[in-house]
N, C-alpha and C. Protein backbone atom coordinates (compact mmCIF):
# COMPACT_ATOMS: atom_id res chain seq x y z
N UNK A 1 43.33 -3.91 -79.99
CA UNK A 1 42.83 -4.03 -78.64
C UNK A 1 43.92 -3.63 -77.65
N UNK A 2 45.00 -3.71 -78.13
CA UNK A 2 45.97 -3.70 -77.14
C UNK A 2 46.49 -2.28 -77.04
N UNK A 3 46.44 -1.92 -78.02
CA UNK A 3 46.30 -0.13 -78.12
C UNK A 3 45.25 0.12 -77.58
N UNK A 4 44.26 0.28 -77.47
CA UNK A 4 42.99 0.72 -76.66
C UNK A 4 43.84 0.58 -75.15
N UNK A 5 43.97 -0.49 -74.63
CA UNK A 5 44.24 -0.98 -73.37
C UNK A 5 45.25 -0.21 -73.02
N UNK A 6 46.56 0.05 -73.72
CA UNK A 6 47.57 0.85 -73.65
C UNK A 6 46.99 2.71 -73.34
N UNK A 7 45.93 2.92 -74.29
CA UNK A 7 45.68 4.02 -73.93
C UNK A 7 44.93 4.67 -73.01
N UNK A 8 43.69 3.65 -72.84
CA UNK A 8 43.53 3.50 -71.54
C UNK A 8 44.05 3.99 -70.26
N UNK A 9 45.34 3.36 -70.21
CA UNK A 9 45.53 3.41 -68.93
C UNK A 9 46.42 4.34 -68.62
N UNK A 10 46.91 5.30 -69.83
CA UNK A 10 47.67 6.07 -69.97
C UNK A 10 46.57 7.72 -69.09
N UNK A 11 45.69 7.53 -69.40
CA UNK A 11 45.17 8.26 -69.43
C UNK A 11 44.04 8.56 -67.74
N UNK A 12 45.00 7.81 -66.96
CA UNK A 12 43.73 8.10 -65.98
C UNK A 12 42.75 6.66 -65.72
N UNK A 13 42.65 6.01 -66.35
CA UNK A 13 40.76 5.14 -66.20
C UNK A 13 41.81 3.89 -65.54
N UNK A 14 40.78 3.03 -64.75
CA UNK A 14 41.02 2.27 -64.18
C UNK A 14 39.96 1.53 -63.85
N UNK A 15 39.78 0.42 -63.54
CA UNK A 15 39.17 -0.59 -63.01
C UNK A 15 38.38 -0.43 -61.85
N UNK A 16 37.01 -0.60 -61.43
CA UNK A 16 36.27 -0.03 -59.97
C UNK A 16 36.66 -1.79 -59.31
N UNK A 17 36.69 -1.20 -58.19
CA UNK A 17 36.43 -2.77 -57.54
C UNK A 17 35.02 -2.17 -56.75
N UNK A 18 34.22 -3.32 -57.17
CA UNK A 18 32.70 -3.71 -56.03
C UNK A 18 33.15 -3.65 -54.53
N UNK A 19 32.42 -2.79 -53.85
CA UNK A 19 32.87 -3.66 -52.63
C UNK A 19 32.33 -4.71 -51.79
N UNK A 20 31.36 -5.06 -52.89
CA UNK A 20 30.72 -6.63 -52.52
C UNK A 20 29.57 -6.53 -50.86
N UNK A 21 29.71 -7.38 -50.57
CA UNK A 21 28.99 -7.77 -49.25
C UNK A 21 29.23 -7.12 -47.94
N UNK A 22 28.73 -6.79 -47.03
CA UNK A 22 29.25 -6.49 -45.59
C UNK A 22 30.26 -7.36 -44.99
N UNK A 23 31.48 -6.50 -44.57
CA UNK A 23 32.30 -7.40 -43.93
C UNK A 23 31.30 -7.83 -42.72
N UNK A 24 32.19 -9.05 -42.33
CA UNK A 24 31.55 -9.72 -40.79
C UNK A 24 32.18 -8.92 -40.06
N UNK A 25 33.30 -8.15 -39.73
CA UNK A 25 33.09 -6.95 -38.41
C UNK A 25 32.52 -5.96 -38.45
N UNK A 26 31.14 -5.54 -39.85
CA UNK A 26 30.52 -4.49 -39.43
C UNK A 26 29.40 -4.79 -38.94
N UNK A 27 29.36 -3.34 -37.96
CA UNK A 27 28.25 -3.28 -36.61
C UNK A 27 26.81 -3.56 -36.87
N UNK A 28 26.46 -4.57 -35.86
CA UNK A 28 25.15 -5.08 -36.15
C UNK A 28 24.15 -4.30 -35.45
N UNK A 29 23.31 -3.93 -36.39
CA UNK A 29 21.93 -3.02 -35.71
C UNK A 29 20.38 -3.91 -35.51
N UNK A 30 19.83 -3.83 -34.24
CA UNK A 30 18.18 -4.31 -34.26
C UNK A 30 17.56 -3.37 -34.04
N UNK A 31 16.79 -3.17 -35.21
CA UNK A 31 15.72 -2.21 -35.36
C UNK A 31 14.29 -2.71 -34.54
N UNK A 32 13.69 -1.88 -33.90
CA UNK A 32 12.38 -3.06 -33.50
C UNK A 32 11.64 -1.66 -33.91
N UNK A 33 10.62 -2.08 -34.51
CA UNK A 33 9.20 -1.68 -34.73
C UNK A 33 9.13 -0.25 -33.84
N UNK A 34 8.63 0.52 -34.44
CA UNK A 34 8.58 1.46 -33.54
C UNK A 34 7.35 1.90 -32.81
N UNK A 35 6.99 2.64 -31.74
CA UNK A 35 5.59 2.96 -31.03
C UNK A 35 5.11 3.84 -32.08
N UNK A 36 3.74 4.06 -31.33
CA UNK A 36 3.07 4.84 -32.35
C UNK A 36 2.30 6.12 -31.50
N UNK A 37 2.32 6.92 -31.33
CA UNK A 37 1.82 7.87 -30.45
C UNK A 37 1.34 8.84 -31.76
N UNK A 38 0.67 8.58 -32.41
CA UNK A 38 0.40 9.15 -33.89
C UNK A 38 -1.22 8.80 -33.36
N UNK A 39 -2.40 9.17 -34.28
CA UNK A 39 -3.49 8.90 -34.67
C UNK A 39 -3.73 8.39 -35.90
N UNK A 40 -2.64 8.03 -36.16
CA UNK A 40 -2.77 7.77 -37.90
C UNK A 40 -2.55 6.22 -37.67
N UNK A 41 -3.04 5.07 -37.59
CA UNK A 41 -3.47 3.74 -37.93
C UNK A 41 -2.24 3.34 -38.86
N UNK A 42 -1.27 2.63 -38.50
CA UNK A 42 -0.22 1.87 -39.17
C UNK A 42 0.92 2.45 -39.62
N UNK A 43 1.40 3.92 -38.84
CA UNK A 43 1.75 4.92 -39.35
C UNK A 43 3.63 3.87 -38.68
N UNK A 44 3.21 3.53 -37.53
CA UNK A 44 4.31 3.16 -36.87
C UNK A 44 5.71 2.32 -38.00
N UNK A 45 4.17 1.26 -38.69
CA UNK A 45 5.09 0.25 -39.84
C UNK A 45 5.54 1.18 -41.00
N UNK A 46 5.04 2.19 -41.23
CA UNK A 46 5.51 2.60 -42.23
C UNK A 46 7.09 3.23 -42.42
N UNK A 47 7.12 4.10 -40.90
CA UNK A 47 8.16 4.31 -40.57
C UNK A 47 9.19 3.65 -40.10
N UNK A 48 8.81 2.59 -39.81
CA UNK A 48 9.96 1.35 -39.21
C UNK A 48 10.38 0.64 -40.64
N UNK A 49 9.90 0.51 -41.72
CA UNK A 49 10.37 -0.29 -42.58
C UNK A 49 10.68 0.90 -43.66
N UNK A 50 10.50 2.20 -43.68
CA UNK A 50 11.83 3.48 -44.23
C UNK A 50 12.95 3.16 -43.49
N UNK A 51 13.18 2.69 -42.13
CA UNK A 51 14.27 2.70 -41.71
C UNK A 51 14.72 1.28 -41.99
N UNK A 52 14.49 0.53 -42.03
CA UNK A 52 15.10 -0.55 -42.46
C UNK A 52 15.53 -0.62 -43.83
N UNK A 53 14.35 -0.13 -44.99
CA UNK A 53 14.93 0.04 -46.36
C UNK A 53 16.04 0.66 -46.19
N UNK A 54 16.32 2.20 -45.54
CA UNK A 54 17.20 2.91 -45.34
C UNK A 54 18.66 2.26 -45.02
N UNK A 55 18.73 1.73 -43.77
CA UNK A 55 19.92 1.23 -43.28
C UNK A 55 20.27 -0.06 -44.32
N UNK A 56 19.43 -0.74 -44.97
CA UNK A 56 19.70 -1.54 -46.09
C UNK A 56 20.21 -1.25 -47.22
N UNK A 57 19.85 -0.05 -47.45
CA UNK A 57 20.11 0.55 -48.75
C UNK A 57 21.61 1.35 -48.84
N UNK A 58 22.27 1.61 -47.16
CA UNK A 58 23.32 2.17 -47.04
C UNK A 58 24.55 1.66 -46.84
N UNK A 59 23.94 -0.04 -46.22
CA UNK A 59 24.86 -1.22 -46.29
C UNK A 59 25.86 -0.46 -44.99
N UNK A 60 26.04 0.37 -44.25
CA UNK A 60 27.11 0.75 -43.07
C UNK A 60 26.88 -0.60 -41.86
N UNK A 61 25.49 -1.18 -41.39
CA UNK A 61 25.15 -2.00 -40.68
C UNK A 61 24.67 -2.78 -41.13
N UNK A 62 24.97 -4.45 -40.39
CA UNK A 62 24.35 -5.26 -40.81
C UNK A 62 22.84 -5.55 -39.68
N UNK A 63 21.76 -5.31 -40.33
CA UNK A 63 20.37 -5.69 -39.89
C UNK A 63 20.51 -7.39 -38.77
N UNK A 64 20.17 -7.16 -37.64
CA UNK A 64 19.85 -8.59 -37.39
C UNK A 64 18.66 -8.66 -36.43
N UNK A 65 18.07 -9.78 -36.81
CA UNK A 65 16.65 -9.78 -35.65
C UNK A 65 16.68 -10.98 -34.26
N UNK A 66 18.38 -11.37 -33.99
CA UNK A 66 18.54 -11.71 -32.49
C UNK A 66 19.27 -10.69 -32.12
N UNK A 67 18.40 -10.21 -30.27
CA UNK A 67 19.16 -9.70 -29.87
C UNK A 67 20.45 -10.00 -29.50
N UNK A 68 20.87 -11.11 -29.13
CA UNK A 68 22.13 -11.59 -28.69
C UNK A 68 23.00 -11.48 -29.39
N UNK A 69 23.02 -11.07 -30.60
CA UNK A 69 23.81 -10.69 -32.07
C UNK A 69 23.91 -9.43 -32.38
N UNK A 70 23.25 -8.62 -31.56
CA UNK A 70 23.33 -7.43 -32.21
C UNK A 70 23.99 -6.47 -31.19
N UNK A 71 24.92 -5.20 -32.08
CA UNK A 71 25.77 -4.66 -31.10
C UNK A 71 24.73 -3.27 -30.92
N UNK A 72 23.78 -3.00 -31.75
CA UNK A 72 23.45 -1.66 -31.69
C UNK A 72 21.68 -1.94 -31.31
N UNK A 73 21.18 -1.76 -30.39
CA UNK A 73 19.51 -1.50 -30.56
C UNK A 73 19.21 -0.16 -30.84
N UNK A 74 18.17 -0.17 -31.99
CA UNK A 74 17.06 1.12 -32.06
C UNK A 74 15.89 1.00 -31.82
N UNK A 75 15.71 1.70 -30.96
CA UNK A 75 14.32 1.78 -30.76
C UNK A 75 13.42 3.39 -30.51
N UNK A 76 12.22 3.54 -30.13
CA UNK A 76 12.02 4.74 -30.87
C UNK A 76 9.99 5.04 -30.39
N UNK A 77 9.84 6.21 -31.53
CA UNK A 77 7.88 6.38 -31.34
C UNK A 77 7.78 7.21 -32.25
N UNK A 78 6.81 7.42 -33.52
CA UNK A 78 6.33 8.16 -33.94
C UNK A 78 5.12 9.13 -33.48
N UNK A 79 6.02 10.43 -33.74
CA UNK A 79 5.23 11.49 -33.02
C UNK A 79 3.73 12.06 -33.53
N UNK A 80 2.83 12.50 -32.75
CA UNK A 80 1.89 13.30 -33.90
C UNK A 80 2.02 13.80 -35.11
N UNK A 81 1.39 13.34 -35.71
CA UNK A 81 0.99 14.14 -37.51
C UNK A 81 0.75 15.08 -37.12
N UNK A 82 1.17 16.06 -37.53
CA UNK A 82 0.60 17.58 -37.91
C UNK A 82 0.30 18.19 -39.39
N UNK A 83 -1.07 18.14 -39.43
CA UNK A 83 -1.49 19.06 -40.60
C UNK A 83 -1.92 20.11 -41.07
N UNK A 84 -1.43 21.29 -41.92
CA UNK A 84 -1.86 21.93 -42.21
C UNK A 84 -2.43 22.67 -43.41
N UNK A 85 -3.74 23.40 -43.54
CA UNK A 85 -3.74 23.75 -44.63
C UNK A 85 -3.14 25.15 -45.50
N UNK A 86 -2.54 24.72 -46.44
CA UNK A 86 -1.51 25.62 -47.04
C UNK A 86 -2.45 26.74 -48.05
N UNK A 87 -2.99 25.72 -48.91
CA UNK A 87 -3.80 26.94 -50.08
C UNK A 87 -5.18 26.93 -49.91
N UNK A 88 -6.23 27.76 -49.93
CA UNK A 88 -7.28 27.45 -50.41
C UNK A 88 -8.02 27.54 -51.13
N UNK A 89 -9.39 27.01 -52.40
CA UNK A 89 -9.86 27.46 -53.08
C UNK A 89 -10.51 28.50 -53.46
N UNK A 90 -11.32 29.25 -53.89
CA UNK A 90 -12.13 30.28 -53.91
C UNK A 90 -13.44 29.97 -52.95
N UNK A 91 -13.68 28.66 -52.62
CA UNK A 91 -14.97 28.57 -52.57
C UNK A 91 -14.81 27.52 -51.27
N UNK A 92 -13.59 28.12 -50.56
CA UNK A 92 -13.07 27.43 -49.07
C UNK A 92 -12.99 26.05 -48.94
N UNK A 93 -11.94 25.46 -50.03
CA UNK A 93 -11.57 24.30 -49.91
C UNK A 93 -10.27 24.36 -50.17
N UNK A 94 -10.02 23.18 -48.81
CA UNK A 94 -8.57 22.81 -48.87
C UNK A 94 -7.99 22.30 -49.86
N UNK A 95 -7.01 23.24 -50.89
CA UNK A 95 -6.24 22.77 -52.24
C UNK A 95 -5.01 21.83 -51.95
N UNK A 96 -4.11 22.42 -50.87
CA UNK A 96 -2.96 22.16 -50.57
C UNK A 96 -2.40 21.79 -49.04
N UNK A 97 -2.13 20.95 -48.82
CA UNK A 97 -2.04 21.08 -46.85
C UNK A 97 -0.38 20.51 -46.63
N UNK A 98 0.21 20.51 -45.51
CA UNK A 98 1.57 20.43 -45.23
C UNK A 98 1.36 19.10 -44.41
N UNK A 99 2.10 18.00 -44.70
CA UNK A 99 2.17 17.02 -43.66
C UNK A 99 3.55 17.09 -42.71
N UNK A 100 3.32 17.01 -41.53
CA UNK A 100 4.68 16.98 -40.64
C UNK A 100 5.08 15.93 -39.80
N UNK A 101 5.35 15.07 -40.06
CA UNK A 101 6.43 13.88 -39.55
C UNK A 101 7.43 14.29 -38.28
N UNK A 102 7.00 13.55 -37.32
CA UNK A 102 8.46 13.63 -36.36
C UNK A 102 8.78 12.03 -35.91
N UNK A 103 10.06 12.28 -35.38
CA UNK A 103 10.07 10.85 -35.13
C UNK A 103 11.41 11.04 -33.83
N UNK A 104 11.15 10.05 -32.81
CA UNK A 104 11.74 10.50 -31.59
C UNK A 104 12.94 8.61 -31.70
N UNK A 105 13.78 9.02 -31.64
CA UNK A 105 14.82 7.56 -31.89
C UNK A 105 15.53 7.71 -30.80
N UNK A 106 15.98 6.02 -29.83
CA UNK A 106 16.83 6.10 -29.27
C UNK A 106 18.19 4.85 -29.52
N UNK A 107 19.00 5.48 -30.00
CA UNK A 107 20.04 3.78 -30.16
C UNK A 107 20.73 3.85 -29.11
N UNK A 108 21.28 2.90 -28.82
CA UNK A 108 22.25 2.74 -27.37
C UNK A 108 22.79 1.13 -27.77
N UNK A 109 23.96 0.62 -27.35
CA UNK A 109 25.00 0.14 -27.35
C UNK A 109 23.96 -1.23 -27.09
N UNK A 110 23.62 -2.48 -27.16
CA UNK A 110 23.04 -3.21 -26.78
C UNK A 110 23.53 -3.84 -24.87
N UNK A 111 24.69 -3.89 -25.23
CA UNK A 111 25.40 -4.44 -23.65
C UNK A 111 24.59 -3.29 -22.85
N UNK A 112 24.87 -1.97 -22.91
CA UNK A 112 24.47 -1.36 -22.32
C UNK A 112 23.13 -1.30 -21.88
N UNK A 113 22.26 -1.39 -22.31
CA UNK A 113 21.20 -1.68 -22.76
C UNK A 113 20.48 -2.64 -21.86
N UNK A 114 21.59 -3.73 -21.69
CA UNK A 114 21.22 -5.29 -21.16
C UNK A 114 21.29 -4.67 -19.24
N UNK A 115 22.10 -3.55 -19.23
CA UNK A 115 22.88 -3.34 -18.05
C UNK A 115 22.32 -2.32 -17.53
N UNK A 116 20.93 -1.69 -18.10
CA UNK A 116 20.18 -0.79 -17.70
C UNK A 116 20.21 0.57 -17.41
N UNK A 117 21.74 0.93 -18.63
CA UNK A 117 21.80 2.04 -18.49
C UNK A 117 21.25 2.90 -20.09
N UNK A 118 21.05 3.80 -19.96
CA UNK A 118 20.05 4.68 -21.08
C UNK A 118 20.88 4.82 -22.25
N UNK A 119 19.95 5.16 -22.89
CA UNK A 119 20.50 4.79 -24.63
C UNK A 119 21.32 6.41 -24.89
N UNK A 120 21.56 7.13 -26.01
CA UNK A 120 21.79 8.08 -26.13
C UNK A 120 20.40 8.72 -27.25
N UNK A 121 19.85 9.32 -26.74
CA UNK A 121 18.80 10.01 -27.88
C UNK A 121 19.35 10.46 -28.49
N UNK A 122 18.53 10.38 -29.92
CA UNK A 122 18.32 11.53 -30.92
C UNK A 122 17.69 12.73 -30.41
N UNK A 123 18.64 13.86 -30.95
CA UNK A 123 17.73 15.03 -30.92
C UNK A 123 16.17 14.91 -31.86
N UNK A 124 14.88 15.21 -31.51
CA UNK A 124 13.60 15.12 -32.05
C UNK A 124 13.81 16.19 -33.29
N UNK A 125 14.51 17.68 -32.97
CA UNK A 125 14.15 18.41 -33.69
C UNK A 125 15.15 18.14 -35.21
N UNK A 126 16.12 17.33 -35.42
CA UNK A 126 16.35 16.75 -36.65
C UNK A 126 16.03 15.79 -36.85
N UNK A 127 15.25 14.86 -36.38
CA UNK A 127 14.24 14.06 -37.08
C UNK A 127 12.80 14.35 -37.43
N UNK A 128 12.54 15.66 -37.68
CA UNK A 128 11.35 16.19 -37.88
C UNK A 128 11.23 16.36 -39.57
N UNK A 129 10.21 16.24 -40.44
CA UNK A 129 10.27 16.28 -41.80
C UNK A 129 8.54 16.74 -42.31
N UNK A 130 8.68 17.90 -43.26
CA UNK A 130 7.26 18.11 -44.04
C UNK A 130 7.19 17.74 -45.38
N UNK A 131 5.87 17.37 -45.78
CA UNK A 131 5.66 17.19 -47.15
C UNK A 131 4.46 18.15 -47.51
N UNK A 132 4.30 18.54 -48.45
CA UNK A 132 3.16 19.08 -49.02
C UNK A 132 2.57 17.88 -50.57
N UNK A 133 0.98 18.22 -49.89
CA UNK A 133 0.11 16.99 -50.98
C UNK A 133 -0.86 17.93 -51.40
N UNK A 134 -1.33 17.20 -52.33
CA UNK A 134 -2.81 17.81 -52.95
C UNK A 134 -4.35 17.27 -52.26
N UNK A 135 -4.81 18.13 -51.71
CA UNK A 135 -6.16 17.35 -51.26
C UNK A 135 -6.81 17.50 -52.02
N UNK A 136 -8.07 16.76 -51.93
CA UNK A 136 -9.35 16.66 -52.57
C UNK A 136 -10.66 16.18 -51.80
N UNK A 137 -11.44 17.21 -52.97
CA UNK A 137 -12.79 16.74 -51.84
C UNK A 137 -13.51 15.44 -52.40
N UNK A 138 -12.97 14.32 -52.92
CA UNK A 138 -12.93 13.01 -53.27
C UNK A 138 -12.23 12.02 -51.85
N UNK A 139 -13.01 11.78 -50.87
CA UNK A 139 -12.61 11.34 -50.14
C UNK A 139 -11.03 10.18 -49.98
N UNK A 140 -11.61 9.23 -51.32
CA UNK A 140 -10.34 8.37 -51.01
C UNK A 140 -9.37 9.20 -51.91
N UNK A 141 -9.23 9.60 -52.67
CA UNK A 141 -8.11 10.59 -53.25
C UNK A 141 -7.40 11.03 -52.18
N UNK A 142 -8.25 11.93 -51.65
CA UNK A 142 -7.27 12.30 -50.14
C UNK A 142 -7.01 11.69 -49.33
N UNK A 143 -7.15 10.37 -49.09
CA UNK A 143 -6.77 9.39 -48.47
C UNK A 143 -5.26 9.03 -48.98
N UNK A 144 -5.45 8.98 -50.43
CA UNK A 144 -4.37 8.43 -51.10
C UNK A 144 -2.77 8.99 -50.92
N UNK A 145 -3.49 10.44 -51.32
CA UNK A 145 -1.72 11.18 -51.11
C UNK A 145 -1.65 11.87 -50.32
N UNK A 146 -2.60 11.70 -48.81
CA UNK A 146 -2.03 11.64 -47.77
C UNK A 146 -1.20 10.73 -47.33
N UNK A 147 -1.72 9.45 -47.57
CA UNK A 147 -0.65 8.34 -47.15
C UNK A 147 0.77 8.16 -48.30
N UNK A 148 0.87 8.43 -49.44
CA UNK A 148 1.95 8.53 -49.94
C UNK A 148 2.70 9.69 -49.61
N UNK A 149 1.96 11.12 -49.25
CA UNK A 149 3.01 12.04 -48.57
C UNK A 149 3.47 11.75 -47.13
N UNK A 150 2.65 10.51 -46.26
CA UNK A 150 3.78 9.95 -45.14
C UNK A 150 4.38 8.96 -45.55
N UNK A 151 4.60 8.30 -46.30
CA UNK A 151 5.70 7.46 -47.01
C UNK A 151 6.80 8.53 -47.75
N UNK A 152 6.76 9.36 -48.31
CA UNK A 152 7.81 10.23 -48.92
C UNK A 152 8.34 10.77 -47.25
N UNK A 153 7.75 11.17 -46.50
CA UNK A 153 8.64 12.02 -45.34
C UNK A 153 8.80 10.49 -44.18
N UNK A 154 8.04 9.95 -44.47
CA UNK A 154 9.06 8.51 -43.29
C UNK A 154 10.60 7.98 -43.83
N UNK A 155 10.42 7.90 -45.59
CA UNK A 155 11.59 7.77 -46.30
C UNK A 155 12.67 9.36 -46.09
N UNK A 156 12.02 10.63 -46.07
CA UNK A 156 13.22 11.33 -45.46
C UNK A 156 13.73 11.38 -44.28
N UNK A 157 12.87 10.93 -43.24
CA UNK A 157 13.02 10.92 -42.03
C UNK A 157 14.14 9.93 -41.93
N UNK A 158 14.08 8.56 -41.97
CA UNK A 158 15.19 7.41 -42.08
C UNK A 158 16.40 8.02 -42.51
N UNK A 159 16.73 8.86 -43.27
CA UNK A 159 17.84 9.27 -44.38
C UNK A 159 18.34 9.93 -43.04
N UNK A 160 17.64 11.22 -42.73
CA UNK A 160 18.29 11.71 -41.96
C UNK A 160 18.25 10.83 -40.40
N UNK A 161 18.03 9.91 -39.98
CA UNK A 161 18.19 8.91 -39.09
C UNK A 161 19.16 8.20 -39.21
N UNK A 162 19.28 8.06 -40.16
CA UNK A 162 20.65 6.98 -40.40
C UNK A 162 21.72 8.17 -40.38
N UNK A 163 21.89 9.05 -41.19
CA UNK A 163 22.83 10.10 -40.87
C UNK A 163 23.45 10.60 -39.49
N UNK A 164 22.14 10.65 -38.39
CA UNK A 164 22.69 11.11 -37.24
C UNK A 164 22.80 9.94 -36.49
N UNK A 165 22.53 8.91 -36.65
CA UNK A 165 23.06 7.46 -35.71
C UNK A 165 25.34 7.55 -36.53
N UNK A 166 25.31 7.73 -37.51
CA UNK A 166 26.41 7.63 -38.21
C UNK A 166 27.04 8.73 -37.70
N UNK A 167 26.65 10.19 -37.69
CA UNK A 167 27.14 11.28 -37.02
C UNK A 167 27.66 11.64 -35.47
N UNK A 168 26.59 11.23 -35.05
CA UNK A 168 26.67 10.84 -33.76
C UNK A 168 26.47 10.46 -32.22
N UNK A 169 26.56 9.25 -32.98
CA UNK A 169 26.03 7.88 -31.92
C UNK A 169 27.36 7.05 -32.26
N UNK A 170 27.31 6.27 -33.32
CA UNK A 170 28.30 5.55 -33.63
C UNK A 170 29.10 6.13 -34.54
N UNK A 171 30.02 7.18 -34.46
CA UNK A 171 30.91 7.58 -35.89
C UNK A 171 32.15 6.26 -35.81
């Protein structure tokens, strides 16, 4: 064993340290729910809780739901769906259509915020995201992976949301 260990360490390998939990001085973010300027019925939650999985999943901020605790507000609106159809059958049915996601974010400093001065936007045109689904002329089918192709692009949308709040808003 002790040869192993010896060679080991001869060689490069070492020990990972976890880095465990959020320190308590990292920056606290409140996400609130976002508007919905969509036609799509619940489209708002879907995208508000990609961003929360998101910023959870990246551990840079700690999530809190008092404002008085929090150094960062986001807030925000999901834009019109845009759909289009991509392929069609022989016999003029929609095979394939493009879903397009936008999403308009504003974070700003919370003090600031309190003090009524304006947040810093996101640019809209990098929070914009497409998916392509399969339709069908099975009504709830196409129900189905329509709504899982706006769950796949609300989950890219967040990614790149969290990226440009990290890029720059708060680097």
């Amino acid at each position: 064993v002790l040869a192993i260990a010896l060679a080991a360490s001869g060689c490069g390998y070492t020990l990972v340290r976890h880095a465990g939990p959020l320190a308590d001085d990292a920056p606290r973010m409140l996400l609130r729910t976002l508007d919905n300027d969509s036609t799509e019925p619940g489209l708002e939650r879907i995208v508000s809780e990609a961003l929360r999985r998101e910023w959870l999943r990246r551990g840079r901020y700690r999530l809190v739901a008092d404002p008085d605790a929090a150094d960062w507000l986001l807030t925000g609106r999901v834009l019109p769906v845009q759909v289009r159809t991509d392929t069609l059958s022989p016999v003029v049915l929609a095979v394939e259509q493009t879903l397009t996601l936008g999403v308009e974010l504003t974070v700003a400093p919370l003090r600031a915020r309190k003090e009524g001065a304006a947040g810093a936007a996101l640019p809209t045109a990098t929070l914009r995201e497409s998916e392509i689904f399969f339709s069908s002329p099975d009504l709830e089918v196409g129900r189905k992976n329509r709504r899982e192709a706006m769950m796949r692009v609300a989950a890219l949308v967040a990614e790149r949301a969290h990226d440009a709040v990290d890029q720059e808003i708060a680097p």
